[in-house]
C-alpha atoms as a PDB file:
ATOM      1  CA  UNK A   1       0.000   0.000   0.000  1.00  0.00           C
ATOM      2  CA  UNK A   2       1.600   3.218  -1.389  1.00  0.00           C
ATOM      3  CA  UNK A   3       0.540   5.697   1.181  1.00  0.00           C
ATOM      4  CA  UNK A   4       1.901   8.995  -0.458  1.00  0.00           C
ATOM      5  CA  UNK A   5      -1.175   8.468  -2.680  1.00  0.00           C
ATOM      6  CA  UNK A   6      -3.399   8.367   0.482  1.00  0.00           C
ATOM      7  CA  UNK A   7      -2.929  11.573   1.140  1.00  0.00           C
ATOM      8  CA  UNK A   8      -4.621  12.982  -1.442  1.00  0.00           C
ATOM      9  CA  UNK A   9      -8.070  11.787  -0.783  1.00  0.00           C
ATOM     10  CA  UNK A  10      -7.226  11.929   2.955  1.00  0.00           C
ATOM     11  CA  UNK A  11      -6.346  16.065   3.123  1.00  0.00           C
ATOM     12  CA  UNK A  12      -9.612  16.246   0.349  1.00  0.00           C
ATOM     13  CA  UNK A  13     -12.242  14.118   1.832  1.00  0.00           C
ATOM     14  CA  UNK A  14     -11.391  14.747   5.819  1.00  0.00           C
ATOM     15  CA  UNK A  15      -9.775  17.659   6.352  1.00  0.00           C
ATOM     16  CA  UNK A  16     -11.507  19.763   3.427  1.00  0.00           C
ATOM     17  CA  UNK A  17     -14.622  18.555   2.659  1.00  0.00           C
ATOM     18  CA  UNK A  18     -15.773  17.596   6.204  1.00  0.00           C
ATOM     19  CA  UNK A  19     -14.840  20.795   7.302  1.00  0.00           C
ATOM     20  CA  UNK A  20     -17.160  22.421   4.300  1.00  0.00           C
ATOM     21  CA  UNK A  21     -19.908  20.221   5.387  1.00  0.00           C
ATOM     22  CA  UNK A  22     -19.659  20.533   9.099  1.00  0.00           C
ATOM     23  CA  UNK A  23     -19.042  24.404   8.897  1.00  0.00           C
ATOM     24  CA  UNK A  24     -22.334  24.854   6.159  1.00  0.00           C
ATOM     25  CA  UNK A  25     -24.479  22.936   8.774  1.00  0.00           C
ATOM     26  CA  UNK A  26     -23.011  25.532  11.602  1.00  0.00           C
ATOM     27  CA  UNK A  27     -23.487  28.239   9.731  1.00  0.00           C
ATOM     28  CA  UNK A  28     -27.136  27.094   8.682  1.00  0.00           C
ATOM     29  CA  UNK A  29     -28.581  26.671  11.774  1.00  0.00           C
ATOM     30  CA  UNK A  30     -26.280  27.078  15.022  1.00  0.00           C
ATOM     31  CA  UNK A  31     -27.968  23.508  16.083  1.00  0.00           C
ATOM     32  CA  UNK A  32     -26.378  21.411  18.456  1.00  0.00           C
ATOM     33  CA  UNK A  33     -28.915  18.776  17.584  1.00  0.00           C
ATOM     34  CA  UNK A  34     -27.901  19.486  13.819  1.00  0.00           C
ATOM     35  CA  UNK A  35     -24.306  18.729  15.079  1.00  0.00           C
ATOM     36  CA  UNK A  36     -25.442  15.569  16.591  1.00  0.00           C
ATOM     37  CA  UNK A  37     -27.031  13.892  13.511  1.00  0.00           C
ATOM     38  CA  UNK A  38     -24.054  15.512  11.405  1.00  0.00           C
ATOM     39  CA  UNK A  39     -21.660  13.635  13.777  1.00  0.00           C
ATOM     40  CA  UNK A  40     -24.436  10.165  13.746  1.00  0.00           C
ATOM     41  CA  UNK A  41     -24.151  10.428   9.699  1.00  0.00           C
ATOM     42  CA  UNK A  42     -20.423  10.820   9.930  1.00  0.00           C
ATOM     43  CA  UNK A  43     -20.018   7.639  12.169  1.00  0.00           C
ATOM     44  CA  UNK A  44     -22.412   5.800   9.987  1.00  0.00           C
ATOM     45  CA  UNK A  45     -20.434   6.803   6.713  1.00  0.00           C
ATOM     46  CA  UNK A  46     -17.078   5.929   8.802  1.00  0.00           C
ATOM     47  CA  UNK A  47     -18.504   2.372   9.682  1.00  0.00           C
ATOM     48  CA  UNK A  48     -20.283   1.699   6.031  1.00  0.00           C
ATOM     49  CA  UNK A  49     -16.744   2.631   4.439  1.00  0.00           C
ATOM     50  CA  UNK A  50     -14.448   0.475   6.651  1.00  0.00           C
ATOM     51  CA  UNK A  51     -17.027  -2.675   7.032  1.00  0.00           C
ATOM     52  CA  UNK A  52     -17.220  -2.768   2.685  1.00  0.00           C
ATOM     53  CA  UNK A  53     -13.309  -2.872   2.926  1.00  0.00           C
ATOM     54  CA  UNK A  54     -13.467  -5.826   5.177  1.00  0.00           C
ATOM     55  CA  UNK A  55     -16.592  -7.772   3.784  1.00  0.00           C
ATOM     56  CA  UNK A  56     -14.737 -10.307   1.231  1.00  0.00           C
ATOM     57  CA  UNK A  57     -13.247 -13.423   3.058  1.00  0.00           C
ATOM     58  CA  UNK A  58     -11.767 -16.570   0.979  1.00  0.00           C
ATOM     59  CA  UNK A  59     -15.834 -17.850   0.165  1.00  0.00           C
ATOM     60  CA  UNK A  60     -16.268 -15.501  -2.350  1.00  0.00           C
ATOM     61  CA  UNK A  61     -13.629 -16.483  -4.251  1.00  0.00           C
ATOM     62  CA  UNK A  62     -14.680 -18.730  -6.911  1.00  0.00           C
ATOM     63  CA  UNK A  63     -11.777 -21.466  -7.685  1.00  0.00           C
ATOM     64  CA  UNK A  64     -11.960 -22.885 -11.101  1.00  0.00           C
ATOM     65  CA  UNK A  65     -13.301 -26.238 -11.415  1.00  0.00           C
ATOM     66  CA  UNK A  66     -16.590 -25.037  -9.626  1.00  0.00           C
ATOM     67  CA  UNK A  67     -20.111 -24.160 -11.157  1.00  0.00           C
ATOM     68  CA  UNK A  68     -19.288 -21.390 -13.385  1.00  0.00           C
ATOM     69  CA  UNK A  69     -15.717 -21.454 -13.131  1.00  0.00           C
ATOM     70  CA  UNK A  70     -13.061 -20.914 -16.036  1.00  0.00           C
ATOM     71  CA  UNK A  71     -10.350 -18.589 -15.108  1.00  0.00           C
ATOM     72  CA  UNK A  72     -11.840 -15.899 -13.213  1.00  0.00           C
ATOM     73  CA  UNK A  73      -9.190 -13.703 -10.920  1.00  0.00           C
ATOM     74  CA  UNK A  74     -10.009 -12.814  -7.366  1.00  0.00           C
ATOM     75  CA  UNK A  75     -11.006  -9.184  -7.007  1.00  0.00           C
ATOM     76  CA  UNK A  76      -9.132  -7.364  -4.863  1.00  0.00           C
ATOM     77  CA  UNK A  77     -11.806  -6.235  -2.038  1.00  0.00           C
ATOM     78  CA  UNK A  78      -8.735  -3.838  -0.270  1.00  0.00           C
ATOM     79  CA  UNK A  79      -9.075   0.312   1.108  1.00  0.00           C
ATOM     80  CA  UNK A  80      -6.962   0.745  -2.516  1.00  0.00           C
ATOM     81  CA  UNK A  81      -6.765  -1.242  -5.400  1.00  0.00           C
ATOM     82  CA  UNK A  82      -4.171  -1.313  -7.242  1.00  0.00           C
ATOM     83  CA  UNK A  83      -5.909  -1.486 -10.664  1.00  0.00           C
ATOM     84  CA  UNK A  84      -7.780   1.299  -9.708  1.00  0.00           C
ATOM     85  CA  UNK A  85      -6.627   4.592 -10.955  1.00  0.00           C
ATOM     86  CA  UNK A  86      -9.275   6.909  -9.012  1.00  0.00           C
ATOM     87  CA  UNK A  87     -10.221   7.085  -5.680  1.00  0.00           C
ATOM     88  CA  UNK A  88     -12.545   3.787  -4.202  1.00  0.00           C
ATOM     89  CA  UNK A  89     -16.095   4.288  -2.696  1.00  0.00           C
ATOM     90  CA  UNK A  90     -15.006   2.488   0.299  1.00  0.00           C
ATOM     91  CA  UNK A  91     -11.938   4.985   0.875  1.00  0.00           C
ATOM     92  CA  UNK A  92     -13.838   8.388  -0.022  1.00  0.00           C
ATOM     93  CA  UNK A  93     -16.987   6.938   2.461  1.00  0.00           C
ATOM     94  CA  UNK A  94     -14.083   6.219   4.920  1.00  0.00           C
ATOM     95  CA  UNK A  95     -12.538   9.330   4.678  1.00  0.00           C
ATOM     96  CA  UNK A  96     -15.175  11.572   4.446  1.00  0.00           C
ATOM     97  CA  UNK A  97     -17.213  10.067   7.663  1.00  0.00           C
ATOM     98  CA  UNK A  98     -14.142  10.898   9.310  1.00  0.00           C
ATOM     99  CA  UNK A  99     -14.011  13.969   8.412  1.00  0.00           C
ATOM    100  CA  UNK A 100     -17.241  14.887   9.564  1.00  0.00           C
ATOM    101  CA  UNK A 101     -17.832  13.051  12.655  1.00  0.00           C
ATOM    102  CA  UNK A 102     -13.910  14.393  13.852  1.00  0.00           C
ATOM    103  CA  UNK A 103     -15.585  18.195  12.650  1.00  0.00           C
ATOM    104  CA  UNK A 104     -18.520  17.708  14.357  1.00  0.00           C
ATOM    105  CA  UNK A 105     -16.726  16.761  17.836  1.00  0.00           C
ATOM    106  CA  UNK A 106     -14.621  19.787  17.493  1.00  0.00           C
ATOM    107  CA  UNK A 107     -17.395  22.267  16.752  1.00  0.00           C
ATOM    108  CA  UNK A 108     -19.129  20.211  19.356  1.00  0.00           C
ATOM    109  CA  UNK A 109     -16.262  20.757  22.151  1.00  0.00           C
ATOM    110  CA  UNK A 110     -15.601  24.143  21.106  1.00  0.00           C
ATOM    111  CA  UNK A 111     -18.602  25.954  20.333  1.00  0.00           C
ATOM    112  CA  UNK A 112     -20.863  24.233  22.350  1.00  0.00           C
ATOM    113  CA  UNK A 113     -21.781  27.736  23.915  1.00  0.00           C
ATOM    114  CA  UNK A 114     -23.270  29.376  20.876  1.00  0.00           C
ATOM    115  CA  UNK A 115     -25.076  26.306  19.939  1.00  0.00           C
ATOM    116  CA  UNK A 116     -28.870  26.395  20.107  1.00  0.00           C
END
C-alpha cells in the first residue's frame, strides 16, 4: 500500500470537505442537535466505508473447477486497489465520515456555547 497516494483523498475528503460540510451545517442553523445527527451520519459513513473494505473473506472467491468457473481472478476487495486509478467508494466513504464526525466533535467541544 503506497501511502503517499493516500494523502490525497485523505487532506480532500477529511480535512476539506468535512470541514465544508460541518461548517455549512453551523453556519445554517447554530444547532447542536444538527451537530449531533451531522456527527451520527459521519459515524455511519465511517462504519459503512471500513465494514465494505473488510466484507470479502476466501468464500467468495470462486476457484476454477466449480459451477461457473473458467479462469476468473479474485477481485481485490482492499481500502486501494491497485488497478484502480481513481479514488474507491469504500476509501472516499471512509474518509469523508471521518471527516465529519472528527468536525462535528470539534465544533461540538468548542462551540458548544453558541449552539442552540
Amino acid at each position: 500500500m503506497n501511502l503517499e497516494s493516500i494523502w490525497k483523498p485523505f487532506v480532500l475528503y477529511t480535512c476539506f470537505l468535512g470541514l465544508l460540510t460541518v461548517g455549512g451545517v453551523y453556519l445554517a442553523t447554530h444547532s447542536g442537535l444538527y451537530m449531533l445527527v451531522v456527527a451520527g451520519g459521519g459515524l455511519l459513513l465511517v462504519v459503512l466505508g471500513g465494514g465494505a473494505a473488510g466484507q470479502m473473506g476466501a468464500s467468495n472467491v470462486e476457484h476454477a473447477g466449480e459451477k461457473g468457473g473458467g479462469n476468473r481472478v479474485a477481485s481485490n476487495a482492499g481500502l486501494w486497489s491497485p488497478m484502480e486509478t481513481d479514488t474507491s467508494l469504500r476509501l472516499t466513504l471512509l474518509f469523508y465520515g471521518l471527516g465529519v464526525f472528527l468536525w462535528s466533535l470539534v465544533v461540538l467541544g468548542t462551540l458548544r456555547d453558541t449552539l442552540v
